[in-house]
Protein backbone atom coordinates (compact mmCIF):
# COMPACT_ATOMS: atom_id res chain seq x y z
CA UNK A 1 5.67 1.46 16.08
CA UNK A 2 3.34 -0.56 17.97
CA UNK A 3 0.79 -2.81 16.52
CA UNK A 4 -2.77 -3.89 18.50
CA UNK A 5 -3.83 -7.51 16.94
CA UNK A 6 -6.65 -9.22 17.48
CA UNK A 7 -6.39 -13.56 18.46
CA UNK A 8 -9.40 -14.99 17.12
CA UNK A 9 -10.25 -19.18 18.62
CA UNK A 10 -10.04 -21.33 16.21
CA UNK A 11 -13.95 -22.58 15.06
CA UNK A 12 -13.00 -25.86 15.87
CA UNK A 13 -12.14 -25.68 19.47
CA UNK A 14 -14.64 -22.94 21.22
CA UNK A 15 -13.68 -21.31 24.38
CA UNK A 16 -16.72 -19.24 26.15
CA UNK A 17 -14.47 -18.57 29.35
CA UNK A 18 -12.77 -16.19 27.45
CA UNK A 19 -14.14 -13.45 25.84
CA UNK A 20 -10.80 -11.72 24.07
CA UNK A 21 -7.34 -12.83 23.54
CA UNK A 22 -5.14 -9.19 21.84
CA UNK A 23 -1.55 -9.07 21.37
CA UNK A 24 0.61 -6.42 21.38
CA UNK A 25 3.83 -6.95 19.02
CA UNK A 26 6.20 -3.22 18.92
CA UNK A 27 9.46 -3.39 16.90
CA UNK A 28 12.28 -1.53 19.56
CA UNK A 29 14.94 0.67 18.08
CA UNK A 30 17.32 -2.46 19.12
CA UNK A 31 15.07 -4.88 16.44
CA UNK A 32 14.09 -6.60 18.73
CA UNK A 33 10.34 -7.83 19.44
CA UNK A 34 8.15 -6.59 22.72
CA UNK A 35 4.99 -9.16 23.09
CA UNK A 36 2.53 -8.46 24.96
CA UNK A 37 -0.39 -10.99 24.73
CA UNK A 38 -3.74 -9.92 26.97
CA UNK A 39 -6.73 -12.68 27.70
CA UNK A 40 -9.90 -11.33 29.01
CA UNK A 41 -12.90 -13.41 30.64
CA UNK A 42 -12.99 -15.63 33.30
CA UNK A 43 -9.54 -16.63 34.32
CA UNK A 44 -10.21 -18.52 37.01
CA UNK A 45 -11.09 -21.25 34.55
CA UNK A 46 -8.36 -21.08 32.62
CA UNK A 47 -5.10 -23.45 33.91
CA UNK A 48 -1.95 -21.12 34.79
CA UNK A 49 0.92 -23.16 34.67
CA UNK A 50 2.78 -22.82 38.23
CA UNK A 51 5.95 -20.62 38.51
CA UNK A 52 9.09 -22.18 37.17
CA UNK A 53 12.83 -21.49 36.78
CA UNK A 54 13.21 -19.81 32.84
CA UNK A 55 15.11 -22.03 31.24
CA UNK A 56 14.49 -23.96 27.70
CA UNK A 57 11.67 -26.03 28.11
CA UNK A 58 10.39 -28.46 25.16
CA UNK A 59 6.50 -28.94 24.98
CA UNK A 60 5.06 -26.00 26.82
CA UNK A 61 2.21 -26.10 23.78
CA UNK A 62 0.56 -29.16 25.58
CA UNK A 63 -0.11 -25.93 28.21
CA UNK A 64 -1.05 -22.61 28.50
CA UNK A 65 1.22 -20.92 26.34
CA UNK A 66 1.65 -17.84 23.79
CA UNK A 67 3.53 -17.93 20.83
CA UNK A 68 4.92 -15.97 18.00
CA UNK A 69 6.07 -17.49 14.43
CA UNK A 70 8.57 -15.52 12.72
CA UNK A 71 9.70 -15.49 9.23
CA UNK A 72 10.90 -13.71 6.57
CA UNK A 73 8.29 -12.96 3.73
CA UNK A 74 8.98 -15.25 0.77
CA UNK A 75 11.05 -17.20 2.46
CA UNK A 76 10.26 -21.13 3.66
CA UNK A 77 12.68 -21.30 6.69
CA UNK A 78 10.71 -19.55 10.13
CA UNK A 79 11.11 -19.47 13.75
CA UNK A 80 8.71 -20.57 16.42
CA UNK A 81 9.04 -19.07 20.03
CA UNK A 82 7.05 -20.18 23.11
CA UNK A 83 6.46 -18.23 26.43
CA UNK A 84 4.64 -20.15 29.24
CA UNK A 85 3.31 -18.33 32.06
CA UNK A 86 5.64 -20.78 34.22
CA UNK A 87 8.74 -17.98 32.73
CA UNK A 88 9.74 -21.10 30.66
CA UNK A 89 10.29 -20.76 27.16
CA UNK A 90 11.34 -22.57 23.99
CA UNK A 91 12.93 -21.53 20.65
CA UNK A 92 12.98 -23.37 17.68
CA UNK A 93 14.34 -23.29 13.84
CA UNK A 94 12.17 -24.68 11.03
CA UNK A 95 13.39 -24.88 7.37
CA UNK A 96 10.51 -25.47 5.78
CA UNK A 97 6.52 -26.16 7.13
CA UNK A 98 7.61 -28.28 10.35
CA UNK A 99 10.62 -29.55 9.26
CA UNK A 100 13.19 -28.44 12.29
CA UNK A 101 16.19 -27.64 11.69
CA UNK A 102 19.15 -29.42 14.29
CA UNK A 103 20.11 -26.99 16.65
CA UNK A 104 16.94 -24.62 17.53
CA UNK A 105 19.09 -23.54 20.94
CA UNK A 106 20.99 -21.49 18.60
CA UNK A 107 18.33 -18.99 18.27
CA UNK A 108 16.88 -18.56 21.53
CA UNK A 109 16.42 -15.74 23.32
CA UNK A 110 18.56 -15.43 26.32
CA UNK A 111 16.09 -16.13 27.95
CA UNK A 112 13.36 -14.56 26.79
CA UNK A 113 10.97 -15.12 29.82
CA UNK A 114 13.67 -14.40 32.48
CA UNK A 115 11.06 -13.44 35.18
CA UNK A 116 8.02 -11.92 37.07
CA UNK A 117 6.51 -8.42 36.57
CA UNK A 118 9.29 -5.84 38.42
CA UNK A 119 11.89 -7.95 39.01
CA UNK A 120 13.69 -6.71 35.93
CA UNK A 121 13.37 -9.81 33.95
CA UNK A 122 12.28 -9.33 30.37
CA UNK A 123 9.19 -11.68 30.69
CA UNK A 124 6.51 -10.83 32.98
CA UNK A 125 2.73 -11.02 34.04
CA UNK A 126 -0.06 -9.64 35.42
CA UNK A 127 -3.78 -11.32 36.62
CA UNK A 128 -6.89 -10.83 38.17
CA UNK A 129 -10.48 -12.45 37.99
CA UNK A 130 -11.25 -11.13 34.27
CA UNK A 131 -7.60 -10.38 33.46
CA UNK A 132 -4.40 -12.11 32.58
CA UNK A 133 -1.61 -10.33 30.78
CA UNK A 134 2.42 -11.84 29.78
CA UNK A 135 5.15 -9.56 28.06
CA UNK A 136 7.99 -11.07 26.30
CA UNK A 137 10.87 -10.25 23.99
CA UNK A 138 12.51 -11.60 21.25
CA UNK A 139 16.55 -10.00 20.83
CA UNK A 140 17.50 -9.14 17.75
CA UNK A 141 20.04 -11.61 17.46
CA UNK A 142 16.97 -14.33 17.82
CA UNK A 143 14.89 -12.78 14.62
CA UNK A 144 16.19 -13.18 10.73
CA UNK A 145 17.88 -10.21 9.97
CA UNK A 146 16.22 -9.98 6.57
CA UNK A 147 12.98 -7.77 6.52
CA UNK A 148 9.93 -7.94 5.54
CA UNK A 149 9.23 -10.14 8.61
CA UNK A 150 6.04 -12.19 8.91
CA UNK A 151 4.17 -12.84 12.14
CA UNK A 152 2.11 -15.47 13.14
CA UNK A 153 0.70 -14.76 16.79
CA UNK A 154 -0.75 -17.57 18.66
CA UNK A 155 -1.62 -19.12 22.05
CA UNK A 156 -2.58 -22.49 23.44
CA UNK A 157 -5.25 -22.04 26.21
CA UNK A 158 -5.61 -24.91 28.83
CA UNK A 159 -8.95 -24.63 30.97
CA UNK A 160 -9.16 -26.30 34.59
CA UNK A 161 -11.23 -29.24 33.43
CA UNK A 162 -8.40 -30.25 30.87
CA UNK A 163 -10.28 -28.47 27.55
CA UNK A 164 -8.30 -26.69 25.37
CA UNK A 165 -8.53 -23.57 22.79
CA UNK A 166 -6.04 -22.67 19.86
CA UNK A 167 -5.85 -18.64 19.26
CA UNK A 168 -4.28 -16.84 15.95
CA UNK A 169 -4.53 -14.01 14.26
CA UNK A 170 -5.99 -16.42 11.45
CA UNK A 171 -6.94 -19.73 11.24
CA UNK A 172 -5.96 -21.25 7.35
CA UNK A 173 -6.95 -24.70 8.01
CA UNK A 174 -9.88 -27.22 8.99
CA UNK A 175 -7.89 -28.13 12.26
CA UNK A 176 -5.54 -25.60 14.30
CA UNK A 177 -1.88 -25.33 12.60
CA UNK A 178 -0.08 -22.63 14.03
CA UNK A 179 2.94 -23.68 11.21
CA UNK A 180 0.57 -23.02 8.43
CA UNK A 181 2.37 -20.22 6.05
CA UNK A 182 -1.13 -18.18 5.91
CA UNK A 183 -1.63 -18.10 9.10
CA UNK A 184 1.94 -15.79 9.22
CA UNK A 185 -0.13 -12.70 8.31
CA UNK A 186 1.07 -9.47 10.03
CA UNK A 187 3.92 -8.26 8.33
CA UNK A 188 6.99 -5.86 9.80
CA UNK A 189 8.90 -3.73 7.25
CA UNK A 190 11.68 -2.25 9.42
């Protein structure tokens, strides 16, 4: 099944350059998660981080980046994942609201951006002008293997003059908090 959400900017921190930010999320036969996040407007104000090797990369947040919070409904523990145009990523383990848990390598995808659209990797990307599209995936063996699972989808949205935006499907607090429980809002049953 595939699932077309909506990223709304958070009220807070406006971003006219662009005019839609949808996501993608389909649950593969394997369990595992296809992203595929799609930002519409003017790109060429909005700061692309430049090509890097895909390996673990803490802080890609303070960047361009697109997310996806994972958790298990009910449950406190979740699962943050980060995909930065660069193809760097990050994977981490939370047992409660931000309270990480010691070794958040344990769950990361391997890798989950591991390259450019049709080289084969499972992370890639598209742009133009008006368009800028990333695909990731999250294995199976990355996700909790209890169901339902709860989605938050986010993305951090750097302009060139240094401004940035906060995106979510919703927005439960006065400031952006992309580890706010009711902000984890789409829910996956199988």
């Amino acid at each position: 099944m595939i699932w077309e959400l909506a990223l709304q900017s958070h009220p807070a921190t406006p971003c006219p350059a662009i005019h839609t930010l949808n996501a993608k999320v389909e649950r593969l036969a394997d369990g595992s998660l296809h992203l595929q996040y799609t930002l519409r407007g003017d790109i060429t104000q909005v700061r692309i981080p430049a090509p890097q090797p895909p390996v673990f990369t803490d802080g890609l947040w303070q960047h361009t980046c697109f997310e996806a919070f994972v958790a298990v409904k009910g449950e406190t523990a979740y699962r943050e994942f980060n995909f930065s145009p660069s193809s760097q990523w990050a994977a981490y383990a939370f047992s409660d609201y931000r309270q990480p848990v010691e070794s958040p390598l344990l769950l990361a995808p391997s890798p989950p951006c591991g390259g450019r659209a049709g080289d084969g990797g499972e992370c890639s990307e598209q742009d133009s002008q008006s368009t800028y599209q990333l695909d990731a995936s999250i294995p199976s063996s990355a996700l909790p293997a209890a169901a339902p699972l709860q989605l938050a989808l986010t993305a951090v949205i750097e302009l060139t003059d240094g401004s940035k935006s906060y995106w979510a499907l919703k927005h439960p607090s006065e400031r952006p908090d992309f580890h706010h429980r009711d902000g984890f809002m789409h829910e996956i049953w199988s």
